[in-house]
PDB file of N, CA and C in Angstrom:
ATOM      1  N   UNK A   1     101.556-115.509-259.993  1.00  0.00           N
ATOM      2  CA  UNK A   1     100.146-115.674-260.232  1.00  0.00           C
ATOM      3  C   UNK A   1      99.636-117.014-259.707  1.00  0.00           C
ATOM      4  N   UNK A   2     100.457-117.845-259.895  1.00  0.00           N
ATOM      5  CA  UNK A   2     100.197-119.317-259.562  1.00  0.00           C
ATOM      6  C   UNK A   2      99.638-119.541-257.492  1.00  0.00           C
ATOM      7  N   UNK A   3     100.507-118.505-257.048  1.00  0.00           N
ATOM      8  CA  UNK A   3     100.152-118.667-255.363  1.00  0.00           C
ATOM      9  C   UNK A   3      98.813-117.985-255.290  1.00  0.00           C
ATOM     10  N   UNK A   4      98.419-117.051-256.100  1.00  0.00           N
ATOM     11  CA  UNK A   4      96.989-116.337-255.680  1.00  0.00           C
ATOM     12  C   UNK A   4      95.764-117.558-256.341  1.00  0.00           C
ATOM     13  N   UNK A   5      96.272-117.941-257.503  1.00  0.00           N
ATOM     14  CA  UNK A   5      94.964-119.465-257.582  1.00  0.00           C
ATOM     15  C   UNK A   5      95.475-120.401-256.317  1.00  0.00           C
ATOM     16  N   UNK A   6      96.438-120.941-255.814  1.00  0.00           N
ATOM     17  CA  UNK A   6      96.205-121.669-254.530  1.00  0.00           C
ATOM     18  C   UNK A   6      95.772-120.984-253.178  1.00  0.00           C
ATOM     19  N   UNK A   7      95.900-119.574-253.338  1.00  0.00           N
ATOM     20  CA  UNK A   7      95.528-119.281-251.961  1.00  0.00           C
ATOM     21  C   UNK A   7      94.013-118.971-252.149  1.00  0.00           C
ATOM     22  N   UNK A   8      93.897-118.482-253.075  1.00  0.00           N
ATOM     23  CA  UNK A   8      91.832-118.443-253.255  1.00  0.00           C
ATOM     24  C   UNK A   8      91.571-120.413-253.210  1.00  0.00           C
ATOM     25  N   UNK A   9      91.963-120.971-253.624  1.00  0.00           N
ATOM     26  CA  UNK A   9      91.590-122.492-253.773  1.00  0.00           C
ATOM     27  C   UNK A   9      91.421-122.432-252.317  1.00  0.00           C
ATOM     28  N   UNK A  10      92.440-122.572-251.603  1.00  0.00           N
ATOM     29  CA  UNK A  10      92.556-123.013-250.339  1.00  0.00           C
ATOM     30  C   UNK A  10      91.790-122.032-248.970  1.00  0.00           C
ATOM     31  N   UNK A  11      91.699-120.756-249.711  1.00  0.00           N
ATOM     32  CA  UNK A  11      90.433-119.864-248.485  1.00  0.00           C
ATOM     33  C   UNK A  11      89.267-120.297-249.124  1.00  0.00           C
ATOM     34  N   UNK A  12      88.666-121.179-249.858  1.00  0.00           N
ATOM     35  CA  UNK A  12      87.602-121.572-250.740  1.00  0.00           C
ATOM     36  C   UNK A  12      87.405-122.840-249.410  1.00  0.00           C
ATOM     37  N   UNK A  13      88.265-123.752-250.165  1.00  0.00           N
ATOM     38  CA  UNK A  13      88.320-125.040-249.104  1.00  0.00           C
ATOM     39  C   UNK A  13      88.433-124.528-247.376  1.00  0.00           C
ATOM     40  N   UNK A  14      88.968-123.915-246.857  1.00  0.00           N
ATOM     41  CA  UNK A  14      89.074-123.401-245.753  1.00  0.00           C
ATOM     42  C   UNK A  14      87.953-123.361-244.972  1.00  0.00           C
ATOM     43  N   UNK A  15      86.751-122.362-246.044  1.00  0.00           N
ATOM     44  CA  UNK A  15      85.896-121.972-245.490  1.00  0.00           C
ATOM     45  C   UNK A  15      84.490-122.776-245.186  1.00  0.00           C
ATOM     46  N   UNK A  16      85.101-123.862-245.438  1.00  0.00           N
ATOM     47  CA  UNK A  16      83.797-125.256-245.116  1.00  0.00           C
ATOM     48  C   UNK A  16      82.854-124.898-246.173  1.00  0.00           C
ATOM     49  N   UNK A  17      82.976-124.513-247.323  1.00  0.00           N
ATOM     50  CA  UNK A  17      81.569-124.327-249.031  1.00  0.00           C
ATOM     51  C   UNK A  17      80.552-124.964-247.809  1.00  0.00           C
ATOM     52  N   UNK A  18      79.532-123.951-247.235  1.00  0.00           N
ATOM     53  CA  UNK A  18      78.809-124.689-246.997  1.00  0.00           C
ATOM     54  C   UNK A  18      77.745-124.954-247.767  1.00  0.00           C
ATOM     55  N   UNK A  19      77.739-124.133-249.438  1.00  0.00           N
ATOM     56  CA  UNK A  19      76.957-124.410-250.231  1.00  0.00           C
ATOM     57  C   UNK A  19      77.674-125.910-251.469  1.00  0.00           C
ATOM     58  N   UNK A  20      78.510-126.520-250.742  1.00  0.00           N
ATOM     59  CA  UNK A  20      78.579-127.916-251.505  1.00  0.00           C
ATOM     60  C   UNK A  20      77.495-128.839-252.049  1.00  0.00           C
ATOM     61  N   UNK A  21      77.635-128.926-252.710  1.00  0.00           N
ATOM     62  CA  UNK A  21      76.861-130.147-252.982  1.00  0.00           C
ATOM     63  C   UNK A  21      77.036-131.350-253.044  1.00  0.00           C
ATOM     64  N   UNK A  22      76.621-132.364-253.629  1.00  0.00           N
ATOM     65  CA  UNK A  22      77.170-133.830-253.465  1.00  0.00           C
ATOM     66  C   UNK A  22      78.311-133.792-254.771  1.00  0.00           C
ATOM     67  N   UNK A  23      79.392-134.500-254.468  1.00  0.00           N
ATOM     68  CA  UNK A  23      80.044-134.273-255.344  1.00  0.00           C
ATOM     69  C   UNK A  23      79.885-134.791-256.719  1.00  0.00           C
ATOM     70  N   UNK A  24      80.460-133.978-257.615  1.00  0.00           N
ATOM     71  CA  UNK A  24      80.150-134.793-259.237  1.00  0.00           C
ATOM     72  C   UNK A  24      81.335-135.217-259.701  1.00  0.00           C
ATOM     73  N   UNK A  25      81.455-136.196-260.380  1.00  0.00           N
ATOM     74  CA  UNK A  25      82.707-136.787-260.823  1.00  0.00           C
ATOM     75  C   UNK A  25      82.598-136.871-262.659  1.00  0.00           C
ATOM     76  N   UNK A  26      83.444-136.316-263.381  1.00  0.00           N
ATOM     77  CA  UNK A  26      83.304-135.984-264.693  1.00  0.00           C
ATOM     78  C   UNK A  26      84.758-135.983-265.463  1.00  0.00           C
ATOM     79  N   UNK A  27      85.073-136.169-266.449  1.00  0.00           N
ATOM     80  CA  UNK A  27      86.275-135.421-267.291  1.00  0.00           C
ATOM     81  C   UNK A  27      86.079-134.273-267.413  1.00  0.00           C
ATOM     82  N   UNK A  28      87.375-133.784-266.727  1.00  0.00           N
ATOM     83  CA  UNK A  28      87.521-132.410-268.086  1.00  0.00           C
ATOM     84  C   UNK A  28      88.262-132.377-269.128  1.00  0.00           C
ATOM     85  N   UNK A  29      87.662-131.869-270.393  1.00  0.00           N
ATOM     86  CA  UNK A  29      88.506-131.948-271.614  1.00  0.00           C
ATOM     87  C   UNK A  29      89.290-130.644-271.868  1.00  0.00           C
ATOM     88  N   UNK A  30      88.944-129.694-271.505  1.00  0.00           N
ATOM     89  CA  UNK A  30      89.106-128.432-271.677  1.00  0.00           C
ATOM     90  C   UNK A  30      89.288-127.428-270.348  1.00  0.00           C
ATOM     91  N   UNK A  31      89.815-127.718-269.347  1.00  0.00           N
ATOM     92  CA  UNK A  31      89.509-127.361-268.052  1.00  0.00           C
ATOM     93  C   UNK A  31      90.762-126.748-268.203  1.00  0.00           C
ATOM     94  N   UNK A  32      91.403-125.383-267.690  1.00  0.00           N
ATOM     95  CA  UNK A  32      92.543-124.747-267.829  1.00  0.00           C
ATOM     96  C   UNK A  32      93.001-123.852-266.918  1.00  0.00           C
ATOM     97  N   UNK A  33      93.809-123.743-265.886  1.00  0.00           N
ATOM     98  CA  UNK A  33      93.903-123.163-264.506  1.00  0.00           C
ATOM     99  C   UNK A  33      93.680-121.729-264.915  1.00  0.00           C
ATOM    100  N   UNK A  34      92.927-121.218-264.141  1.00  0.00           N
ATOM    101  CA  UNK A  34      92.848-119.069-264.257  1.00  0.00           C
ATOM    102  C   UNK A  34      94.141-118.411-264.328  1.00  0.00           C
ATOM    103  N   UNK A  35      94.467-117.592-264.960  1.00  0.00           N
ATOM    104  CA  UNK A  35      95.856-117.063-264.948  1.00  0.00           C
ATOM    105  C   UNK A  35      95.542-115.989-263.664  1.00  0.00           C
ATOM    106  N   UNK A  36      95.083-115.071-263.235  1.00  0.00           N
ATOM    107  CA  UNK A  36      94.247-114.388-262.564  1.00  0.00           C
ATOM    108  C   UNK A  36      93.221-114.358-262.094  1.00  0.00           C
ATOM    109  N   UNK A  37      93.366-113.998-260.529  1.00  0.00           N
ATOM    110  CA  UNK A  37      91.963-114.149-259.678  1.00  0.00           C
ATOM    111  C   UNK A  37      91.688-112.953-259.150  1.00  0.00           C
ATOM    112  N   UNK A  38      90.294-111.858-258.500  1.00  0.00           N
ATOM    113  CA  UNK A  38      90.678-110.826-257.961  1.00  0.00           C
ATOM    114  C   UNK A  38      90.410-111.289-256.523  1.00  0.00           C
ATOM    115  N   UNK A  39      90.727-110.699-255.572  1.00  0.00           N
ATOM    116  CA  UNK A  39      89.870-110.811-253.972  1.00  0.00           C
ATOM    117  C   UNK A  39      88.677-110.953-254.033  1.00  0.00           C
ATOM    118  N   UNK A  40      87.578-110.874-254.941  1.00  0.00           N
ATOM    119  CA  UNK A  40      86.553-110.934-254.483  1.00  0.00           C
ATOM    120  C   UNK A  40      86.009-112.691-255.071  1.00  0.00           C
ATOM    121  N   UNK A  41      86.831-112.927-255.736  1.00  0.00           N
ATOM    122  CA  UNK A  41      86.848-114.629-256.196  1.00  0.00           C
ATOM    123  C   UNK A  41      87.204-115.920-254.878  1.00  0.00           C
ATOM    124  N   UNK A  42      87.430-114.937-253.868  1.00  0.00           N
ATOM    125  CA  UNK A  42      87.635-115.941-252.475  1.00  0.00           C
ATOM    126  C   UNK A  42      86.328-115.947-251.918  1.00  0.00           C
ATOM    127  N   UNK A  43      85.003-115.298-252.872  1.00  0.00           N
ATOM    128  CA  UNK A  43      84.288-115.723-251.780  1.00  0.00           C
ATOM    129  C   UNK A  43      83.462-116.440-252.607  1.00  0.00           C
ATOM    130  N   UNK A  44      84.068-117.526-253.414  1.00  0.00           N
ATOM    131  CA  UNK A  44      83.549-118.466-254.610  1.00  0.00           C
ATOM    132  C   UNK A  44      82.739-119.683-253.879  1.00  0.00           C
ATOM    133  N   UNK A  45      81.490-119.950-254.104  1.00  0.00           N
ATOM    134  CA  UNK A  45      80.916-121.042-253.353  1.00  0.00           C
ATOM    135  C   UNK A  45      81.559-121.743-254.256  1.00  0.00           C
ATOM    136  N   UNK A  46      81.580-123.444-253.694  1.00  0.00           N
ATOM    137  CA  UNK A  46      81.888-124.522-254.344  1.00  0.00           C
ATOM    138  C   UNK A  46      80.234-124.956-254.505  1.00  0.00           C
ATOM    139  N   UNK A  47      80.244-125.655-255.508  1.00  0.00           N
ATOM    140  CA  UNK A  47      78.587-126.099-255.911  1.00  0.00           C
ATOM    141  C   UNK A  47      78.662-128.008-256.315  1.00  0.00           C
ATOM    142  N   UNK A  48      80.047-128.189-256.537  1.00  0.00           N
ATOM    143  CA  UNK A  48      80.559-129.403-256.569  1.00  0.00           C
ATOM    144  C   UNK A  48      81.815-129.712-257.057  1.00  0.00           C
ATOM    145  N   UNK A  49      82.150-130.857-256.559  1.00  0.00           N
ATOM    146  CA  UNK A  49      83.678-131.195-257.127  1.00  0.00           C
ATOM    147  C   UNK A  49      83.903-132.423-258.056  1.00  0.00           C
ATOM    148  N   UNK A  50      84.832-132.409-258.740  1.00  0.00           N
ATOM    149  CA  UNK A  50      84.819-133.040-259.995  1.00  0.00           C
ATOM    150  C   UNK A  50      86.675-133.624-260.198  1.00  0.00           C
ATOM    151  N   UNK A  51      87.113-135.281-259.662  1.00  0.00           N
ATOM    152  CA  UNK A  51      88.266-135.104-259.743  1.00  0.00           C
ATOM    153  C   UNK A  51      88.595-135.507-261.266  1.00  0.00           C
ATOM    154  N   UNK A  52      89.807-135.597-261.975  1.00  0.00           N
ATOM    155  CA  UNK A  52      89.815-135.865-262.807  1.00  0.00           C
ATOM    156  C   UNK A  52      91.693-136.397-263.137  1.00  0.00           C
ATOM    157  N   UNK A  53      91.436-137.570-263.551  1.00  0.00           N
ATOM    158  CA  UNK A  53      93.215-138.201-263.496  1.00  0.00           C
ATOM    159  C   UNK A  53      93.662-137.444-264.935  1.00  0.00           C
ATOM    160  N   UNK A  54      95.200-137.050-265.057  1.00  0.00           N
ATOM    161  CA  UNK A  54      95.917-135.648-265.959  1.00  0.00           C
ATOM    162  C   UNK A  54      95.662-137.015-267.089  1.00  0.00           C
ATOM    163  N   UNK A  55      95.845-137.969-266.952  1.00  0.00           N
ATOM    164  CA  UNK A  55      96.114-139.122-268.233  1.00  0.00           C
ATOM    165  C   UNK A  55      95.150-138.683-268.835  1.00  0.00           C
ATOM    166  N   UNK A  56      93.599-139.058-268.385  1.00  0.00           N
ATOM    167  CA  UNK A  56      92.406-138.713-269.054  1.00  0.00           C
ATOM    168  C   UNK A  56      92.637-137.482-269.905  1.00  0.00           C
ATOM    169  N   UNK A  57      93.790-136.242-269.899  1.00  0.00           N
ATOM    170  CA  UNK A  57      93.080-135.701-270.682  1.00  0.00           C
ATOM    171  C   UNK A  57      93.467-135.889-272.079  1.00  0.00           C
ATOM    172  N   UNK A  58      93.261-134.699-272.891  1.00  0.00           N
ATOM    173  CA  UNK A  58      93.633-134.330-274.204  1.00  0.00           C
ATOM    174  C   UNK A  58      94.966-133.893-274.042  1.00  0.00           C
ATOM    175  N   UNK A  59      96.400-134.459-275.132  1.00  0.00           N
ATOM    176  CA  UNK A  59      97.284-134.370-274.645  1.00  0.00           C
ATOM    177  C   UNK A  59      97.986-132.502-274.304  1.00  0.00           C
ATOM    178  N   UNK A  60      97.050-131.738-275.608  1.00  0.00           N
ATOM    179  CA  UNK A  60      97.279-130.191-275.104  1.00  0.00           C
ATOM    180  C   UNK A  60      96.798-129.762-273.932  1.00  0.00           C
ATOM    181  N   UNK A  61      95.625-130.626-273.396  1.00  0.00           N
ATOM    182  CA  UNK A  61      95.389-129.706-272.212  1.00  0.00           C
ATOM    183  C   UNK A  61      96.044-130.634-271.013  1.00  0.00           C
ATOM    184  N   UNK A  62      96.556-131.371-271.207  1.00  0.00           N
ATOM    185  CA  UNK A  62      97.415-132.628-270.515  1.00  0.00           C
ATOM    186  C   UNK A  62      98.969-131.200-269.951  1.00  0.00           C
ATOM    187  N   UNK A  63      99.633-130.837-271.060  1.00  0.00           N
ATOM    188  CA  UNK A  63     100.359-130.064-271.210  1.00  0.00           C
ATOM    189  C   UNK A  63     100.331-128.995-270.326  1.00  0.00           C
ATOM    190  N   UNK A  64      99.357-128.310-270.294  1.00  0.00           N
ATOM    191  CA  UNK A  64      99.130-127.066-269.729  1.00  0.00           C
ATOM    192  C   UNK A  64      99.063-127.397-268.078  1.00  0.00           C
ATOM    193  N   UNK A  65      98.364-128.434-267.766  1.00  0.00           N
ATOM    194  CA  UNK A  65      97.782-128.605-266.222  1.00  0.00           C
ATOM    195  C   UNK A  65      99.312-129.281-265.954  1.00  0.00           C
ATOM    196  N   UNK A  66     100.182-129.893-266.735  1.00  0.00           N
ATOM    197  CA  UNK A  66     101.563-130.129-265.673  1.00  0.00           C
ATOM    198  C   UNK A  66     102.648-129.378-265.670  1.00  0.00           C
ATOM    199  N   UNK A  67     102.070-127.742-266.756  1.00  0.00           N
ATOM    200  CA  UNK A  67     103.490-127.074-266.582  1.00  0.00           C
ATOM    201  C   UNK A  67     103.130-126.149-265.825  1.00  0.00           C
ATOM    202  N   UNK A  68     101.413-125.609-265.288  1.00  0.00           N
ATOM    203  CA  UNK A  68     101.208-125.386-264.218  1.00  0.00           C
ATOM    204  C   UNK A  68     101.380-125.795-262.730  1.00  0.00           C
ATOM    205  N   UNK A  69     101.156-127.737-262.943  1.00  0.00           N
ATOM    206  CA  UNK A  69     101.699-128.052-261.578  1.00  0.00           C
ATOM    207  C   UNK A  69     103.275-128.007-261.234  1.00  0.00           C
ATOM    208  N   UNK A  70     104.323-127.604-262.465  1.00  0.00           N
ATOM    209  CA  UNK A  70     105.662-127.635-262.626  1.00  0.00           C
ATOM    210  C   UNK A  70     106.001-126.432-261.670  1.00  0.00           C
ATOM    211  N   UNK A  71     105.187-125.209-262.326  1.00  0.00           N
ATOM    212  CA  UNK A  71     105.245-123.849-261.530  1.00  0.00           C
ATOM    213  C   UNK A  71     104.879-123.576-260.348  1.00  0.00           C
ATOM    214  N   UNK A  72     104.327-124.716-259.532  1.00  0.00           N
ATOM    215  CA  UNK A  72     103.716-124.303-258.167  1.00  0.00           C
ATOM    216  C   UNK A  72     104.661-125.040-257.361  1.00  0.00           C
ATOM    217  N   UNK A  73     105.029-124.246-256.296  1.00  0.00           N
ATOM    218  CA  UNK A  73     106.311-124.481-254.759  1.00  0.00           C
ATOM    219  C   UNK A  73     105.675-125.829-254.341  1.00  0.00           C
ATOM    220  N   UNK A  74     106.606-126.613-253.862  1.00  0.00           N
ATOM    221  CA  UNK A  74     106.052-127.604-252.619  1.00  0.00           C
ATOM    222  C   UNK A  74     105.387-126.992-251.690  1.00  0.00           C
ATOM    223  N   UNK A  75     105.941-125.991-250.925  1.00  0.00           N
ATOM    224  CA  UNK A  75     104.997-125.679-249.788  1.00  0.00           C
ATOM    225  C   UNK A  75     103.568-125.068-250.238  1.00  0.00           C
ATOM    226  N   UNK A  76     103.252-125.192-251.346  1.00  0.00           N
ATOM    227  CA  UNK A  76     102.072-124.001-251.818  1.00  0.00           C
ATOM    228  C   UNK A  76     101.269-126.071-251.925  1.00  0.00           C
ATOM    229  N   UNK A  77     101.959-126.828-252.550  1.00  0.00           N
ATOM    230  CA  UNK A  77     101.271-128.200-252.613  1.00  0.00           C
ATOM    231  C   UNK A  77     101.082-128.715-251.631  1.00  0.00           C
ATOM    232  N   UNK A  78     101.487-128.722-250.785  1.00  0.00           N
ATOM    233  CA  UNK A  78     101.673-129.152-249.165  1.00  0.00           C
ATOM    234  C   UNK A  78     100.354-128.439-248.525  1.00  0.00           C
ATOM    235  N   UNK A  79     100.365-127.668-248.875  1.00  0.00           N
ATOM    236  CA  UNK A  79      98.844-126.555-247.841  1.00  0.00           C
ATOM    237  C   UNK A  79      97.878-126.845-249.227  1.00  0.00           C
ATOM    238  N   UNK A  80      98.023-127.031-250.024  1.00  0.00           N
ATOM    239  CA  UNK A  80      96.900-127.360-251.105  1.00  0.00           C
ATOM    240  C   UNK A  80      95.974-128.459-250.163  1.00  0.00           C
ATOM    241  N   UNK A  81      96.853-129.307-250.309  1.00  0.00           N
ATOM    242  CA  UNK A  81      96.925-130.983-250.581  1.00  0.00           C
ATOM    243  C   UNK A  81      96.095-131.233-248.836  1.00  0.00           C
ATOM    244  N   UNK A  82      96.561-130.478-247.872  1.00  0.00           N
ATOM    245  CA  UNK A  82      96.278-130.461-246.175  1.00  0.00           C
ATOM    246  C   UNK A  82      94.700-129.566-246.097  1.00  0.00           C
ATOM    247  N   UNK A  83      94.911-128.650-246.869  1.00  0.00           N
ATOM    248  CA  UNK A  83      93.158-127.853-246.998  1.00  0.00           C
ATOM    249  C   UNK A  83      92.104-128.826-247.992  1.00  0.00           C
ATOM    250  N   UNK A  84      92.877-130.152-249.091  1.00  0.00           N
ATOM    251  CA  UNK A  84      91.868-130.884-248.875  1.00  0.00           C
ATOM    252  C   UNK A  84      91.585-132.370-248.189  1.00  0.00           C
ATOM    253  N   UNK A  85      92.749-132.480-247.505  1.00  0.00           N
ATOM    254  CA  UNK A  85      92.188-132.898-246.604  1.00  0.00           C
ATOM    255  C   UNK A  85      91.522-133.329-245.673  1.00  0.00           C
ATOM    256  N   UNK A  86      91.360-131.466-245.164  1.00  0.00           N
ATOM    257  CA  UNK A  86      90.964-131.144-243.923  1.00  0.00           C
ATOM    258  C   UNK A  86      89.240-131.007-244.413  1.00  0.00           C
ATOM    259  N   UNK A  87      89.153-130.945-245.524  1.00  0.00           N
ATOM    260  CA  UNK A  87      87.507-130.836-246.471  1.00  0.00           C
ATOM    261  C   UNK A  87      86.821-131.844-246.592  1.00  0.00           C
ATOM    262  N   UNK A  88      86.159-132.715-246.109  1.00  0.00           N
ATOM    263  CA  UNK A  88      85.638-133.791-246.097  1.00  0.00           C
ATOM    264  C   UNK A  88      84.900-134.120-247.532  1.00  0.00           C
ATOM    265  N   UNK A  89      84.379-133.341-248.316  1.00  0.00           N
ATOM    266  CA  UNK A  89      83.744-133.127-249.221  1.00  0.00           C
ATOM    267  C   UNK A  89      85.026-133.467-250.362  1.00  0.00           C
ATOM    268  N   UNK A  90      85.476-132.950-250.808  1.00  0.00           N
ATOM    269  CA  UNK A  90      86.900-133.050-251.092  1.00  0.00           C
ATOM    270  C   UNK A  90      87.483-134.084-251.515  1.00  0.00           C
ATOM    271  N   UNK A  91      88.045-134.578-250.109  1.00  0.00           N
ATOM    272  CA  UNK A  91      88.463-135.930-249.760  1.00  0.00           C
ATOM    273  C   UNK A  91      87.921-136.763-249.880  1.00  0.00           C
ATOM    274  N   UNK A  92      86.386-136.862-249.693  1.00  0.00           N
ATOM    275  CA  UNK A  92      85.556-137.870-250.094  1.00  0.00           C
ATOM    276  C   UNK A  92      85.702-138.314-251.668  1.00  0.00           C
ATOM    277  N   UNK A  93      85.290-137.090-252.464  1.00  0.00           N
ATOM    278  CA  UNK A  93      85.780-137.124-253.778  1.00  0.00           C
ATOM    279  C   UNK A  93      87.022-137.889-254.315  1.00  0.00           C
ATOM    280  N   UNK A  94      87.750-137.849-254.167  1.00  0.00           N
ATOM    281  CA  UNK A  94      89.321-138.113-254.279  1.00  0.00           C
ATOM    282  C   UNK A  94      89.006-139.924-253.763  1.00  0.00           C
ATOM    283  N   UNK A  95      88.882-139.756-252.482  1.00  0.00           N
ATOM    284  CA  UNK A  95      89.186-141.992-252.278  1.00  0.00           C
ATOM    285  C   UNK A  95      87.512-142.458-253.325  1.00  0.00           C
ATOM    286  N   UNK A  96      86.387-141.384-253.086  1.00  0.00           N
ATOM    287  CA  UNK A  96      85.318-142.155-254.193  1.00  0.00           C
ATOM    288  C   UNK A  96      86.291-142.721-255.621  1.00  0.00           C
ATOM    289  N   UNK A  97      87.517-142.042-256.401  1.00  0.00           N
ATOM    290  CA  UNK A  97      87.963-142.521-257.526  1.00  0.00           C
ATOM    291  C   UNK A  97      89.404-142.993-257.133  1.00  0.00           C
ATOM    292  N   UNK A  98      89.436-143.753-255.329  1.00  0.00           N
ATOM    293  CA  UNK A  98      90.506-144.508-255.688  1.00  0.00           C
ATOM    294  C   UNK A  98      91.622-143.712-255.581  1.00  0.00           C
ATOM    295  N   UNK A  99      91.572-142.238-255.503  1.00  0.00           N
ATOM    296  CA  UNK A  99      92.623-141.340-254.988  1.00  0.00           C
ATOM    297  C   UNK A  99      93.044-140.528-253.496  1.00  0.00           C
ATOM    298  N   UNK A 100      94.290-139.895-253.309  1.00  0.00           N
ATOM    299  CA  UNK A 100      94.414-139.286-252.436  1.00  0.00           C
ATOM    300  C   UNK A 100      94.967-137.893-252.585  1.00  0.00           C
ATOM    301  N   UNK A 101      95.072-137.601-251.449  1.00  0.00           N
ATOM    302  CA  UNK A 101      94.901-135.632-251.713  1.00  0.00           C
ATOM    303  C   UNK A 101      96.876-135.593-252.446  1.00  0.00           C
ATOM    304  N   UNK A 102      97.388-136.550-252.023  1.00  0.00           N
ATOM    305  CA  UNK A 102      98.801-136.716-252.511  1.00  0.00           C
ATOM    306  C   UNK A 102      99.424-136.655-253.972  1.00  0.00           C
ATOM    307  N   UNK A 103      98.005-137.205-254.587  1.00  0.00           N
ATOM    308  CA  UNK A 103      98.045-137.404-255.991  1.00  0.00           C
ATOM    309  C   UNK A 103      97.347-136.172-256.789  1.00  0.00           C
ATOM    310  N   UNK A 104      97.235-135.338-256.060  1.00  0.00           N
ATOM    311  CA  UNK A 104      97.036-133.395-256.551  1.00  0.00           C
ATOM    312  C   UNK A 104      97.688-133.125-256.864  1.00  0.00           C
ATOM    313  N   UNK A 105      97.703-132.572-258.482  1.00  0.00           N
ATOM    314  CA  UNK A 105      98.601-131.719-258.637  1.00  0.00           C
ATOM    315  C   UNK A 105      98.545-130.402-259.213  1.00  0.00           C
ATOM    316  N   UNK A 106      97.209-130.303-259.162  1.00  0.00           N
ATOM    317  CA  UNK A 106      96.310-128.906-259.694  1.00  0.00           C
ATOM    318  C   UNK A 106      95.135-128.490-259.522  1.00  0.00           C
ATOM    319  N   UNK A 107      94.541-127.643-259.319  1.00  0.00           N
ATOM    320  CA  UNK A 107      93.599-127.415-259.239  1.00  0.00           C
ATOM    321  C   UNK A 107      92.870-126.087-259.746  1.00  0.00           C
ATOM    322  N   UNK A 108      91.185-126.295-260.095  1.00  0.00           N
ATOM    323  CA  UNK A 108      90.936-125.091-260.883  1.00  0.00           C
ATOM    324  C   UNK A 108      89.175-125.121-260.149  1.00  0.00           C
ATOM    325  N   UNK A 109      89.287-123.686-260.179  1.00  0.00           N
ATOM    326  CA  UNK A 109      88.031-123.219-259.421  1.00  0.00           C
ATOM    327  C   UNK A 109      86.812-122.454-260.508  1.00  0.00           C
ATOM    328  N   UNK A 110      85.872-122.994-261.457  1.00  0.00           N
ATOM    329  CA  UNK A 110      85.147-121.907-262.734  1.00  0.00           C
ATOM    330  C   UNK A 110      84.057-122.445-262.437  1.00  0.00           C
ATOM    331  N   UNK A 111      83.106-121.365-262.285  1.00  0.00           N
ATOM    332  CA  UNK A 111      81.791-121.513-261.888  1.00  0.00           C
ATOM    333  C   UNK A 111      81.341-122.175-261.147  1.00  0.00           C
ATOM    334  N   UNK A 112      81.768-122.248-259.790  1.00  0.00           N
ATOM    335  CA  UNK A 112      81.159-123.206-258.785  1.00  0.00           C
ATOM    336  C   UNK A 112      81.685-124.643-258.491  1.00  0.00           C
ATOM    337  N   UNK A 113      82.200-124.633-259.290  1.00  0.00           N
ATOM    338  CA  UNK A 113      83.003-126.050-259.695  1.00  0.00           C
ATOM    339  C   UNK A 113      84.509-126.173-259.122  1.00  0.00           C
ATOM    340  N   UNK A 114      84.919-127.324-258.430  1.00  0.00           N
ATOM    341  CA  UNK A 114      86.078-127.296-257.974  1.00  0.00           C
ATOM    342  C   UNK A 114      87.041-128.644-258.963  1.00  0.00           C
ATOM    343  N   UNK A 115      87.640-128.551-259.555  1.00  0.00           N
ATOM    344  CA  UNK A 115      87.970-129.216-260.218  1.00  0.00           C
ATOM    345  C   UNK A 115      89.676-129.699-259.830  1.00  0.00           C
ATOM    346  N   UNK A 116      89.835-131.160-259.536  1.00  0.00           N
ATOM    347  CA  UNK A 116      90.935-131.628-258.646  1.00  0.00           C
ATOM    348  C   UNK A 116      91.888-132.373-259.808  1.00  0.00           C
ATOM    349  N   UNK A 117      93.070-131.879-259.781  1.00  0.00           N
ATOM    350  CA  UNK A 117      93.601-132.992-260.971  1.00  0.00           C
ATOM    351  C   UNK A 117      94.804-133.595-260.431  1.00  0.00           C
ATOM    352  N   UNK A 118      94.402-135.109-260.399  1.00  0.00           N
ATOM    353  CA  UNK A 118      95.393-136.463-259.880  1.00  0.00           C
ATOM    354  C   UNK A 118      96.280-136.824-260.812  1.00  0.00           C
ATOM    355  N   UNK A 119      97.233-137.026-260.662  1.00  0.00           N
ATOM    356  CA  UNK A 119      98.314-137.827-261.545  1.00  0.00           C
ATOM    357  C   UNK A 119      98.371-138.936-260.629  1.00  0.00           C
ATOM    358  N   UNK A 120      98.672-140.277-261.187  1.00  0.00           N
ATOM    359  CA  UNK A 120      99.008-141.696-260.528  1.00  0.00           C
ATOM    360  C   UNK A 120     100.090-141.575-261.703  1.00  0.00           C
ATOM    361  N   UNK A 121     100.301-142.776-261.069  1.00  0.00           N
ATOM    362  CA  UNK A 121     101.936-143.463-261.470  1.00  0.00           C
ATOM    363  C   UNK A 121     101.729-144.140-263.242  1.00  0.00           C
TER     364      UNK A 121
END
């Protein structure tokens, strides 16, 4: 289940959102990866992105977003991490708080919202 949320993430990012907006930067307290996506969730506009460091959260939902990033392949992080990159929008997000696409280790796509989660050291 875990490769179909990165591969909708990443045909999301792929597809240049050209309905982005400027990005928003926020906590999430409660933000929790989709267990299930169908095909028709790849054609999810992004409306803004929102990164958020795993420390910040609540330590249950702290829990959940690293035994999700536990379950996802390197190579599935590797093409994550390169599709945002390659997203200017994205990436912008990420060095605006001082981060890089390296320090991804999850990500969650609900209502328009792209939501990036950094771990630092």
């Amino acid at each position: 289940m875990r490769v179909s949320t990165v591969s909708v993430i990443i045909a999301a990012l792929s597809l240049g959102t050209p309905a982005l907006g400027t990005p928003a930067f926020a906590q999430a307290q409660g933000a929790q990866p989709k267990a299930q996506q169908t095909p028709s969730d790849q054609s999810t506009v992004i409306r803004s992105i929102q990164v958020v460091n795993i420390k910040d959260l609540k330590p249950e939902v702290r829990s959940k977003v690293e035994n999700a990033a536990a379950q996802t392949s390197e190579d599935d992080l590797r093409s994550l991490r390169r599709s945002i990159d390659a997203t200017p929008e994205a990436a912008s997000a990420l060095k605006a708080k001082g981060l890089s696409s390296s320090q991804v280790v999850a990500v969650n796509v609900t209502d328009g919202v792209l939501t990036l989660f950094a771990k630092t050291a």
